[in-house]
Protein backbone atom coordinates (compact mmCIF):
# COMPACT_ATOMS: atom_id res chain seq x y z
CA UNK A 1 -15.10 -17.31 9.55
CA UNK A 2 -14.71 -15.88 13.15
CA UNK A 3 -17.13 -17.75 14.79
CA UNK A 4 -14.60 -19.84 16.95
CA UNK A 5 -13.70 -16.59 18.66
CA UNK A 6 -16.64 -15.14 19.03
CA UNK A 7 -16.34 -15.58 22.84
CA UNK A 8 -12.14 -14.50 23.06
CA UNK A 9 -13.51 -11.34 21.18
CA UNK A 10 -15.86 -10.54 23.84
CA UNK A 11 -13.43 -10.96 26.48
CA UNK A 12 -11.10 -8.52 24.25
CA UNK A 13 -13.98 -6.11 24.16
CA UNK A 14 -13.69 -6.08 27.86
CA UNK A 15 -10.54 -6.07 28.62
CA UNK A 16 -10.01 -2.68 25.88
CA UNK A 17 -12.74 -0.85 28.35
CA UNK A 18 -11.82 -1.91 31.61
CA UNK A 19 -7.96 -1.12 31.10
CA UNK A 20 -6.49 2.16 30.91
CA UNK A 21 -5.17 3.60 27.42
CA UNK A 22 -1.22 4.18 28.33
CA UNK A 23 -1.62 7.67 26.07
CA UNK A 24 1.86 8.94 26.26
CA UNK A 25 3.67 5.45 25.61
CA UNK A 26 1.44 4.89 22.56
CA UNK A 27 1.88 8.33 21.19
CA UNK A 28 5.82 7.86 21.15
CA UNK A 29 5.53 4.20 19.52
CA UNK A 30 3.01 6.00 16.94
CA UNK A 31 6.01 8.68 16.55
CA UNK A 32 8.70 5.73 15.88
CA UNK A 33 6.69 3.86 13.44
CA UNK A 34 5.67 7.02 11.24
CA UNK A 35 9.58 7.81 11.13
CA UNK A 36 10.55 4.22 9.94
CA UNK A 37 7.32 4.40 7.39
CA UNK A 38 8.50 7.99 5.80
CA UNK A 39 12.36 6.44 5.70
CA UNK A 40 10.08 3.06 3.82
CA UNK A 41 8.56 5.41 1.58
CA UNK A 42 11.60 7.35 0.78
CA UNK A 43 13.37 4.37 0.03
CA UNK A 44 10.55 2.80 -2.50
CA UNK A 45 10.15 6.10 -4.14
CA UNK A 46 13.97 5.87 -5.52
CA UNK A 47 13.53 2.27 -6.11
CA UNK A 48 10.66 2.26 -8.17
CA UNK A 49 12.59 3.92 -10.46
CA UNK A 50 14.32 1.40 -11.68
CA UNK A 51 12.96 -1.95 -10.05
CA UNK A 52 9.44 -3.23 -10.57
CA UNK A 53 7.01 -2.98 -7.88
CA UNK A 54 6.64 -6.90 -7.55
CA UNK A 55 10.56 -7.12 -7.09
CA UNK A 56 10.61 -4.48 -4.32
CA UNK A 57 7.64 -5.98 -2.69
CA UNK A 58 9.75 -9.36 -2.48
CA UNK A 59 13.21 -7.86 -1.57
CA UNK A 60 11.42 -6.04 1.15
CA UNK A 61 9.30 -8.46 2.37
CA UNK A 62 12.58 -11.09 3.04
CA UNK A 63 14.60 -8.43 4.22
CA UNK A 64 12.14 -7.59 6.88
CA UNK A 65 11.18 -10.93 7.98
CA UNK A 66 14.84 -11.94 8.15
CA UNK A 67 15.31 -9.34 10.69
CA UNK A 68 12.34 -10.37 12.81
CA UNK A 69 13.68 -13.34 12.64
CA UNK A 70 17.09 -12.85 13.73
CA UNK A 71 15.99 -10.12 16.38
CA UNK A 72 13.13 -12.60 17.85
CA UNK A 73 14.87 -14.76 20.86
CA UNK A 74 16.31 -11.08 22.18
CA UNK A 75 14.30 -8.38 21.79
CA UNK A 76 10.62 -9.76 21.31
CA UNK A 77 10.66 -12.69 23.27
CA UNK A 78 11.26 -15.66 21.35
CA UNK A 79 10.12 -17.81 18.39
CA UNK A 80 7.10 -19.25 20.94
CA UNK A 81 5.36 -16.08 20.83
CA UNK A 82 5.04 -17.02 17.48
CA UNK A 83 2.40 -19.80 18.33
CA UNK A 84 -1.35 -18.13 18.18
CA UNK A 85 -4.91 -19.48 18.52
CA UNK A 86 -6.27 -16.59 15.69
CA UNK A 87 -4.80 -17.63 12.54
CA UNK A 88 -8.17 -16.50 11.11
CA UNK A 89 -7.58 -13.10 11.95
CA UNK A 90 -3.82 -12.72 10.99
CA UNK A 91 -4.96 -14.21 7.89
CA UNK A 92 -7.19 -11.32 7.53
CA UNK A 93 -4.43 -9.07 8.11
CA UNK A 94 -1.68 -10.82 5.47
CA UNK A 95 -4.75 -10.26 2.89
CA UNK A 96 -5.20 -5.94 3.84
CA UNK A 97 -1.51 -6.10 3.90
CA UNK A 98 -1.17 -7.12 0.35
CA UNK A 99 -3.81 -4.78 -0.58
CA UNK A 100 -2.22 -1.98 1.14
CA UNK A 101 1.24 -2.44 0.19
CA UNK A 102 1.00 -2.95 -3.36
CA UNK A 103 -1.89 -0.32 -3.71
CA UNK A 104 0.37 2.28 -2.38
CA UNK A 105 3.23 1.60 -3.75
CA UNK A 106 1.89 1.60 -6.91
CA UNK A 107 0.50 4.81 -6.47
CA UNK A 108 4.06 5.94 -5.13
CA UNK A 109 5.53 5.30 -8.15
CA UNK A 110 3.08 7.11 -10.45
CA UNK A 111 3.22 10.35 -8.66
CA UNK A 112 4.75 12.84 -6.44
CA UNK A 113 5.64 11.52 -2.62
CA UNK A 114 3.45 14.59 -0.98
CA UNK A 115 0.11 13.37 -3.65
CA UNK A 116 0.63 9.97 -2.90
CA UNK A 117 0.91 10.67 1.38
CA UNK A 118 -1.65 13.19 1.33
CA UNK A 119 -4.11 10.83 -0.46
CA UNK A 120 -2.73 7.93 2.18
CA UNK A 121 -3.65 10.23 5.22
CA UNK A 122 -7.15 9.57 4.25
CA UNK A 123 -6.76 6.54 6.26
CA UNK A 124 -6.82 7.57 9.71
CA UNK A 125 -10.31 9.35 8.88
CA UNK A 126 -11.09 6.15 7.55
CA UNK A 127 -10.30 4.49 10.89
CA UNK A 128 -12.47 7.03 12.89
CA UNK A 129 -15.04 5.77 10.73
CA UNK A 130 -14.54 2.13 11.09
CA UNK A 131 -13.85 2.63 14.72
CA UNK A 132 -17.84 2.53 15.53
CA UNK A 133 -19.00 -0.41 13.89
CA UNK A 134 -15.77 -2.51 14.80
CA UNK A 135 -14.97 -1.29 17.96
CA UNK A 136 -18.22 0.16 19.56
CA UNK A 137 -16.53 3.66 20.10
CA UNK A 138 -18.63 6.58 20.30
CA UNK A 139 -18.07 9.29 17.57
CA UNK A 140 -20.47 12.64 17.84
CA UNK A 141 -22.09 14.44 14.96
CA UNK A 142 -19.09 16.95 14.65
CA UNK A 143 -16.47 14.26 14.27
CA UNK A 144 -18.75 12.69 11.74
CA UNK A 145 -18.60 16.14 10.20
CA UNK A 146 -14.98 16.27 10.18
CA UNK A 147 -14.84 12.94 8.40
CA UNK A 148 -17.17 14.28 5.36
CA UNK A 149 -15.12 17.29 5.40
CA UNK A 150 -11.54 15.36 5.07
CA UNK A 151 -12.96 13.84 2.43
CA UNK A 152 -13.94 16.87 1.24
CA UNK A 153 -10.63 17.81 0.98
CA UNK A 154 -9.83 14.48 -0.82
CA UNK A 155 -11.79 15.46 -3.99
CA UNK A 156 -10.20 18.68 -3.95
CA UNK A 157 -6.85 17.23 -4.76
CA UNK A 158 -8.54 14.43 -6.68
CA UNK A 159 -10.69 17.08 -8.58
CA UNK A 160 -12.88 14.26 -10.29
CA UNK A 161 -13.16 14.86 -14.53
CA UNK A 162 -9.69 16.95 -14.37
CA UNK A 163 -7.19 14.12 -15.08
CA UNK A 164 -6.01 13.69 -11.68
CA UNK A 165 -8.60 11.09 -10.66
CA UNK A 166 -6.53 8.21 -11.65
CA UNK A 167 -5.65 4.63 -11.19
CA UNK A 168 -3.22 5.87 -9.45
CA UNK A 169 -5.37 7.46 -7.43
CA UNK A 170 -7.85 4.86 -6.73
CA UNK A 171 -5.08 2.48 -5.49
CA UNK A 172 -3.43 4.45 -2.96
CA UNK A 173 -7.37 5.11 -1.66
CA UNK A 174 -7.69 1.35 -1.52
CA UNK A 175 -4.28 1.38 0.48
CA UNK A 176 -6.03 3.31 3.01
CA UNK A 177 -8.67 1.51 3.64
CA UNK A 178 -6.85 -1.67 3.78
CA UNK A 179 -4.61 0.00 6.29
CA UNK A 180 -7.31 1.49 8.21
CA UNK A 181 -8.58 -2.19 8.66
CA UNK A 182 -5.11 -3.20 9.80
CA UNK A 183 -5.09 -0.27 12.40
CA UNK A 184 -8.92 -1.84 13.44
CA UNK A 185 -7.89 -5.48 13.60
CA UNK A 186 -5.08 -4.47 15.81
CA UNK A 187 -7.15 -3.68 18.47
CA UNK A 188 -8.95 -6.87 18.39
CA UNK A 189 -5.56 -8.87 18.86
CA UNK A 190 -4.18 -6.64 22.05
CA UNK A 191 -3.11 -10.47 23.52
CA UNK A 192 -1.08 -11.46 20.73
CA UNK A 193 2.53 -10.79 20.95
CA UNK A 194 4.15 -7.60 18.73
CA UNK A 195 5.92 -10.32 17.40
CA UNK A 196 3.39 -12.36 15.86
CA UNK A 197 1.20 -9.29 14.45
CA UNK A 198 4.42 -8.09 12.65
CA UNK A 199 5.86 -11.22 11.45
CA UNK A 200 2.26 -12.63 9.72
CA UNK A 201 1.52 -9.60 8.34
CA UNK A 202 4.73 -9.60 6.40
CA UNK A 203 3.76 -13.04 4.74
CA UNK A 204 0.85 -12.05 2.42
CA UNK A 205 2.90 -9.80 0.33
CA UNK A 206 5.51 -12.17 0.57
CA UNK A 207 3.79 -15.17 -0.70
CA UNK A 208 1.91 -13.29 -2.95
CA UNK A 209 5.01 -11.37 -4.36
CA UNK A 210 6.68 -14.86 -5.11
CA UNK A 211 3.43 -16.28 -7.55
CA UNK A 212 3.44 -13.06 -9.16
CA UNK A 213 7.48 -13.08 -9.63
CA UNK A 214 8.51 -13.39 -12.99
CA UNK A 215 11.76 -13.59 -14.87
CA UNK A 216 11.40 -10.97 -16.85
CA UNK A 217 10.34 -8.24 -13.96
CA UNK A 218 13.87 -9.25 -11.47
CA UNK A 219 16.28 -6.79 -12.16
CA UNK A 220 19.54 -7.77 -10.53
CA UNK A 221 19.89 -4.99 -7.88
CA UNK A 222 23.29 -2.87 -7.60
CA UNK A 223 24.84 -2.31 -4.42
CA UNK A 224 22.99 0.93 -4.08
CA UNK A 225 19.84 -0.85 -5.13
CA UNK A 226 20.88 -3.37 -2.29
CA UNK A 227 21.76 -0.62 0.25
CA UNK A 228 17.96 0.77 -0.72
CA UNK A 229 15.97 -2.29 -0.18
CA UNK A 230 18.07 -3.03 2.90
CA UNK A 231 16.97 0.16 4.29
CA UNK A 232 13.62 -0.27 2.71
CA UNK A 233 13.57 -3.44 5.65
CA UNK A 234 14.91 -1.98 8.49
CA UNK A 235 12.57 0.71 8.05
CA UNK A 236 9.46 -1.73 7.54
CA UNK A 237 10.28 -2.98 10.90
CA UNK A 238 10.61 -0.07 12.16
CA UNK A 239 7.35 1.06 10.88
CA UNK A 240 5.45 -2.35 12.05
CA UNK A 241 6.89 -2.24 15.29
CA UNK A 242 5.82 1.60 16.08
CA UNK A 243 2.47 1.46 14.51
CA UNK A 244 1.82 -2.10 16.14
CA UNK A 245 2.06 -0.95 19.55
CA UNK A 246 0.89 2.52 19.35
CA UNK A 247 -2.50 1.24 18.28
CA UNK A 248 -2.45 -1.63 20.98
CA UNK A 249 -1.93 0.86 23.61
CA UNK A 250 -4.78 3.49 23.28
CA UNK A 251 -7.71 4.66 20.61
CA UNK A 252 -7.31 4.76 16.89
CA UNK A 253 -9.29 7.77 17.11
CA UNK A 254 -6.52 9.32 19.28
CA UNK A 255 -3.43 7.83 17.58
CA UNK A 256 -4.24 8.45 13.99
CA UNK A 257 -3.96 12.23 13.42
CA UNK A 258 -0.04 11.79 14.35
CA UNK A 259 0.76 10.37 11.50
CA UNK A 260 0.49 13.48 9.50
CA UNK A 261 3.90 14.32 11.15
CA UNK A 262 5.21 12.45 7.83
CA UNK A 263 3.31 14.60 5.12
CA UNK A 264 5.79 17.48 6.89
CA UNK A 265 8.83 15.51 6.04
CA UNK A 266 7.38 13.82 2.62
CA UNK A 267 6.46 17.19 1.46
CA UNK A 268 10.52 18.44 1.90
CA UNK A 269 12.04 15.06 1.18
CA UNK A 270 9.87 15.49 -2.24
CA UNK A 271 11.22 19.02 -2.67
CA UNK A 272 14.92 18.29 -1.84
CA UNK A 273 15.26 14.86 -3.47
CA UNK A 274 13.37 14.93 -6.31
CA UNK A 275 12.23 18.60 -7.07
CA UNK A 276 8.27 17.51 -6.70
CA UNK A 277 6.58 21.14 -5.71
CA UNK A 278 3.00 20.68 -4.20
CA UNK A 279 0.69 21.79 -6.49
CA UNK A 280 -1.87 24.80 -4.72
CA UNK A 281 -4.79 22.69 -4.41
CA UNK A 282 -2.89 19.94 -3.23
CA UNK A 283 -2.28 21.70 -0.40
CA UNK A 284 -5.68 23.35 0.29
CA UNK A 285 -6.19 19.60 0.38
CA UNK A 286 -3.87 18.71 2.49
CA UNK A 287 -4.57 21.21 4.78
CA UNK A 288 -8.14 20.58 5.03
CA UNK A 289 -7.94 16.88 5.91
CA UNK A 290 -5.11 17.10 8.31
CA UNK A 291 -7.44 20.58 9.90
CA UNK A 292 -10.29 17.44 10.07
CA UNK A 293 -7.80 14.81 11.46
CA UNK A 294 -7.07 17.16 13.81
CA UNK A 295 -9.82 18.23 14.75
CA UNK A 296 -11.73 14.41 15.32
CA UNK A 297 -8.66 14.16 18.05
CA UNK A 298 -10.09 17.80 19.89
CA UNK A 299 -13.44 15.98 19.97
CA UNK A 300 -12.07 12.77 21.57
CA UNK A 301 -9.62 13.64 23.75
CA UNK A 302 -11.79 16.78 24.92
CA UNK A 303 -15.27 15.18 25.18
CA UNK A 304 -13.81 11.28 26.32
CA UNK A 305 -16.23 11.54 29.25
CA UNK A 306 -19.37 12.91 27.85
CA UNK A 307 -21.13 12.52 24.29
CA UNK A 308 -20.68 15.29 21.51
């Protein structure tokens, strides 16, 4: 399906080696977009109380798009940045989008906010992982290690055969890995505009919130359930934006491990808004992946220049 670019993608490959990561920049653009994506999650939490997920999805999706939209001519460029020569791969990217966004929102609404992040922050062990087939980067033994052992972790809040392995469960894992791919695919797109990554990716779930739309699942919103969703898509673009060009600017491997910032502020939003107490071995969980996210960014920061 790729083919056509098979020779733009080698060029890309180049140009991610020969140019130097802007660390710093991409750290505080990582910062901004887990801060709009822990406001997002915040927001659906409260509105899957009482709107379905499909409805949300929609709301959101327009919301967000409307204020790309209206924000394109002065802060990303114009609509002409709009223009690209890889539909094929921002196709790719509508389709993980769907499957990340409904998985996790699903799983959002079926259990407390610090499960349902926790579970989520499996994805930037994920992208380690991916990182080596998809983007040729080098990742030791010992980072391998601290993959297996975030995973680790994973079953321990899972805790397969107990009751909390559920569907749930399984679709916020999907999530990740559909937003692991995202984080990969980025990389592979570092000419296209932050515009154009951010405003195709919001048309999957669109589209595909609109065939799945039915009559009986809209729920005519109140204003607060209008003042939600409108933060719900201020928040998504804040989220896109950050993420977008903190994993354009420098390694997955490096940026990834900062998004655990959020679990801090899920795990008290959870607590203040809605009484959710982490369960023990949720935490010993927790604990143990973000110990192995952690850890995978000692490895790569501290070893860059020679193999571990």
């Amino acid at each position: 399906m790729f083919s056509s670019h098979s020779s733009n993608d080698r060029v890309l490959a180049v140009n991610r080696t020969s140019q130097p990561d802007h660390v710093g920049r991409a750290i505080a653009w990582m910062l901004l977009g887990v801060t709009g994506g822990l406001g997002l999650d915040l927001c659906a939490k409260e509105l899957l109380r009482s709107y379905s997920l499909v409805e949300f999805v929609l709301a959101r999706s327009i919301i967000a798009l409307a204020i790309f939209l209206v924000l394109a001519p002065r802060l990303f460029g114009g609509f002409h940045l709009l223009r690209t020569e890889r539909l094929a791969w921002h196709a790719l990217r509508t389709v993980l989008a769907v499957g990340a966004m409904f998985g996790f929102f699903y799983g959002l609404s079926k259990m407390p906010l610090v499960n349902a992040l926790t579970l989520g922050f499996t994805a930037p062990l994920m992208v380690t992982a991916l990182s080596v087939p998809f983007l040729g980067e080098h990742v030791g033994w010992r980072r391998w290690a601290a993959v297996v052992i975030g995973f680790v972790g994973t079953l321990i809040i899972l805790r397969p055969g107990s009751g909390e392995f559920s569907l749930a469960s399984v679709a916020i894992l999907f999530a990740a890995l559909c937003y692991a791919c995202q984080a990969i695919t980025a990389r592979y797109l570092t000419t296209e505009s932050t515009l154009s990554l951010a405003v195709y990716i919001v048309v999957g779930p669109l589209l595909f919130s609109l065939v799945a739309m039915d009559s009986e699942l809209w729920t005519t919103p109140d204003p607060r359930g209008w003042l939600l969703m409108s933060g719900a898509g201020v928040c998504s673009v804040i989220a896109w934006v950050g993420l977008i060009n903190g994993y354009r600017g420098s390694s997955p491997a490096i940026l990834a491990p900062f998004e655990y910032v959020a679990l801090i502020g899920g795990a008290i939003a959870g607590y203040l808004i809605w009484d959710e107490v982490p369960e023990r071995l949720v935490i010993v969980g927790a604990a143990i992946i973000i110990a192995s996210g952690l850890y995978v960014v000692y490895r790569e920061i501290g070893l860059r220049q020679s193999p571990d």
